[in-house]
Protein backbone atom coordinates (compact mmCIF):
# COMPACT_ATOMS: atom_id res chain seq x y z
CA UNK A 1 19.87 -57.61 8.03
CA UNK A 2 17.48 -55.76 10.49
CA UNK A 3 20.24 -52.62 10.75
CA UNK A 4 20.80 -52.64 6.92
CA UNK A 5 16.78 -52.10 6.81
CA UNK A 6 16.43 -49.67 10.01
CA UNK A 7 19.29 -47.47 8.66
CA UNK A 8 17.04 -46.74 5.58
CA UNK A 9 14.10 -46.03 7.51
CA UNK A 10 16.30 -43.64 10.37
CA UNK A 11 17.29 -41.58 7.09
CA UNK A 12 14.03 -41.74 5.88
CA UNK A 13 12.25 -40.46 8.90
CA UNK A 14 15.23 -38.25 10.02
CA UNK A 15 14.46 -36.62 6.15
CA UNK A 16 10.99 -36.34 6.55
CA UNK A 17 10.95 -34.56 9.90
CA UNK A 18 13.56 -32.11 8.77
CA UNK A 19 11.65 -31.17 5.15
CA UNK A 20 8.45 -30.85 7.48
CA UNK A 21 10.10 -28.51 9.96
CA UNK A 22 11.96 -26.06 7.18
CA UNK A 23 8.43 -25.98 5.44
CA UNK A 24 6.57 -25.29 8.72
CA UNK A 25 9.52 -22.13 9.30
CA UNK A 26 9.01 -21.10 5.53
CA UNK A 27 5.24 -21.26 6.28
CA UNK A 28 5.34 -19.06 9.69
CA UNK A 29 7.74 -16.54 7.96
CA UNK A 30 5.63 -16.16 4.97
CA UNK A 31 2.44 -15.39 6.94
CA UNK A 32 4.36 -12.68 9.09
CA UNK A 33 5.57 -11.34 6.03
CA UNK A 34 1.82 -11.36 4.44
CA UNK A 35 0.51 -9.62 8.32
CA UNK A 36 3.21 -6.70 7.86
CA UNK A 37 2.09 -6.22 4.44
CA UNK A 38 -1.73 -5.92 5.02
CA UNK A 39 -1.11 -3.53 8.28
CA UNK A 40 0.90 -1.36 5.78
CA UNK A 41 -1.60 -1.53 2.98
CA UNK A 42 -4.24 -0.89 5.33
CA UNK A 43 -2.19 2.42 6.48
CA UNK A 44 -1.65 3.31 3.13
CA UNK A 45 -5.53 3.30 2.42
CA UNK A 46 -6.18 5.18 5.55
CA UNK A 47 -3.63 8.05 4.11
CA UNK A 48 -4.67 8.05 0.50
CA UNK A 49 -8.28 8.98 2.59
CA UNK A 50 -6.80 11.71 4.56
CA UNK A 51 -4.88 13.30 1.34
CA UNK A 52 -8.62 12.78 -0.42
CA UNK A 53 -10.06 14.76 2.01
CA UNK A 54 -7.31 17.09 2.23
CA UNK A 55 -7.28 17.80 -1.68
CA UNK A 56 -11.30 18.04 -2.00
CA UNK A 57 -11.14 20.84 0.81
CA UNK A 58 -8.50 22.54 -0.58
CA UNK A 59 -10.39 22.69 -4.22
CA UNK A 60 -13.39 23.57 -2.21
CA UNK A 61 -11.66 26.74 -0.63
CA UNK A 62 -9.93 27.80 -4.42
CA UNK A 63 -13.53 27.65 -6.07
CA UNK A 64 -14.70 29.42 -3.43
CA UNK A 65 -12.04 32.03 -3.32
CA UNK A 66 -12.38 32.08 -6.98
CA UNK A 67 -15.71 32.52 -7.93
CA UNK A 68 -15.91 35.55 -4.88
CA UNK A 69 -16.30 38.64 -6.00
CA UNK A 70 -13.76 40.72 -3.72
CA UNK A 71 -11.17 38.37 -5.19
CA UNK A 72 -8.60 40.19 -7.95
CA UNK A 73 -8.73 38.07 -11.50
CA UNK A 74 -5.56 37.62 -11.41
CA UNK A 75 -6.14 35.96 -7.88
CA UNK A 76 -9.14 34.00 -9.07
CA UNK A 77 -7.11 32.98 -12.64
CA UNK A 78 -4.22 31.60 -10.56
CA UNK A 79 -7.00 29.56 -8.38
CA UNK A 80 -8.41 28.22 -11.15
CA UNK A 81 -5.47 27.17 -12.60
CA UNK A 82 -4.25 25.21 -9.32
CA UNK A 83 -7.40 23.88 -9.18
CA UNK A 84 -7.00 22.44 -12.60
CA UNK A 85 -3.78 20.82 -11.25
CA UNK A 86 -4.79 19.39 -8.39
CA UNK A 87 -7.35 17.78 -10.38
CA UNK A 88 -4.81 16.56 -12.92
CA UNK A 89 -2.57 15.20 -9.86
CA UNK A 90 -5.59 13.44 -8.43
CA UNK A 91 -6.86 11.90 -11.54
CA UNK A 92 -3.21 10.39 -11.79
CA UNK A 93 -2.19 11.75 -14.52
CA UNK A 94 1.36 12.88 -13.03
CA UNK A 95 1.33 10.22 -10.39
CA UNK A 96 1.85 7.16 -12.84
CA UNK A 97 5.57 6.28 -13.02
């Protein structure tokens, strides 16, 4: 009678440790896997600032070569007109898939 009720409990116990320990595993993986995703999102941020930067200097320099006087129209038109696109790209309008 007392191994027909220990048995039970052995299975029990041996049950419960092993559904603790594959949810503890689960647990460690999943917070590794949410660790390597904020480090990348974090260097994604820090790029979409240094391409920010990037684009707002580069429509700085083709308003300024545009609107300078020295500077053929056909020169200045074809500024403008890249500056109109790299506005377009930065508003998102051709970046949305």
């Amino acid at each position: 009678m007392v191994f027909e009720l220990g048995l039970p409990v052995i299975v029990l116990l041996v049950g419960t440790v092993w559904f603790v320990w594959s949810s503890y595993s689960r647990a460690v993986v999943a917070e590794q896997a949410v660790t390597e995703l904020n480090a990348e999102t974090k260097a994604l941020l820090r790029e979409v600032r240094r391409l920010e930067k990037a684009v707002a200097a580069a429509e700085q320099g083709l308003r300024t070569l545009s609107s300078h006087p020295s500077v053929p129209r056909d020169v200045a038109v074809t500024a403008d007109l890249t500056l109109a696109d790299i506005r377009r790209l930065t508003e998102g309008k051709e970046l949305d898939h």
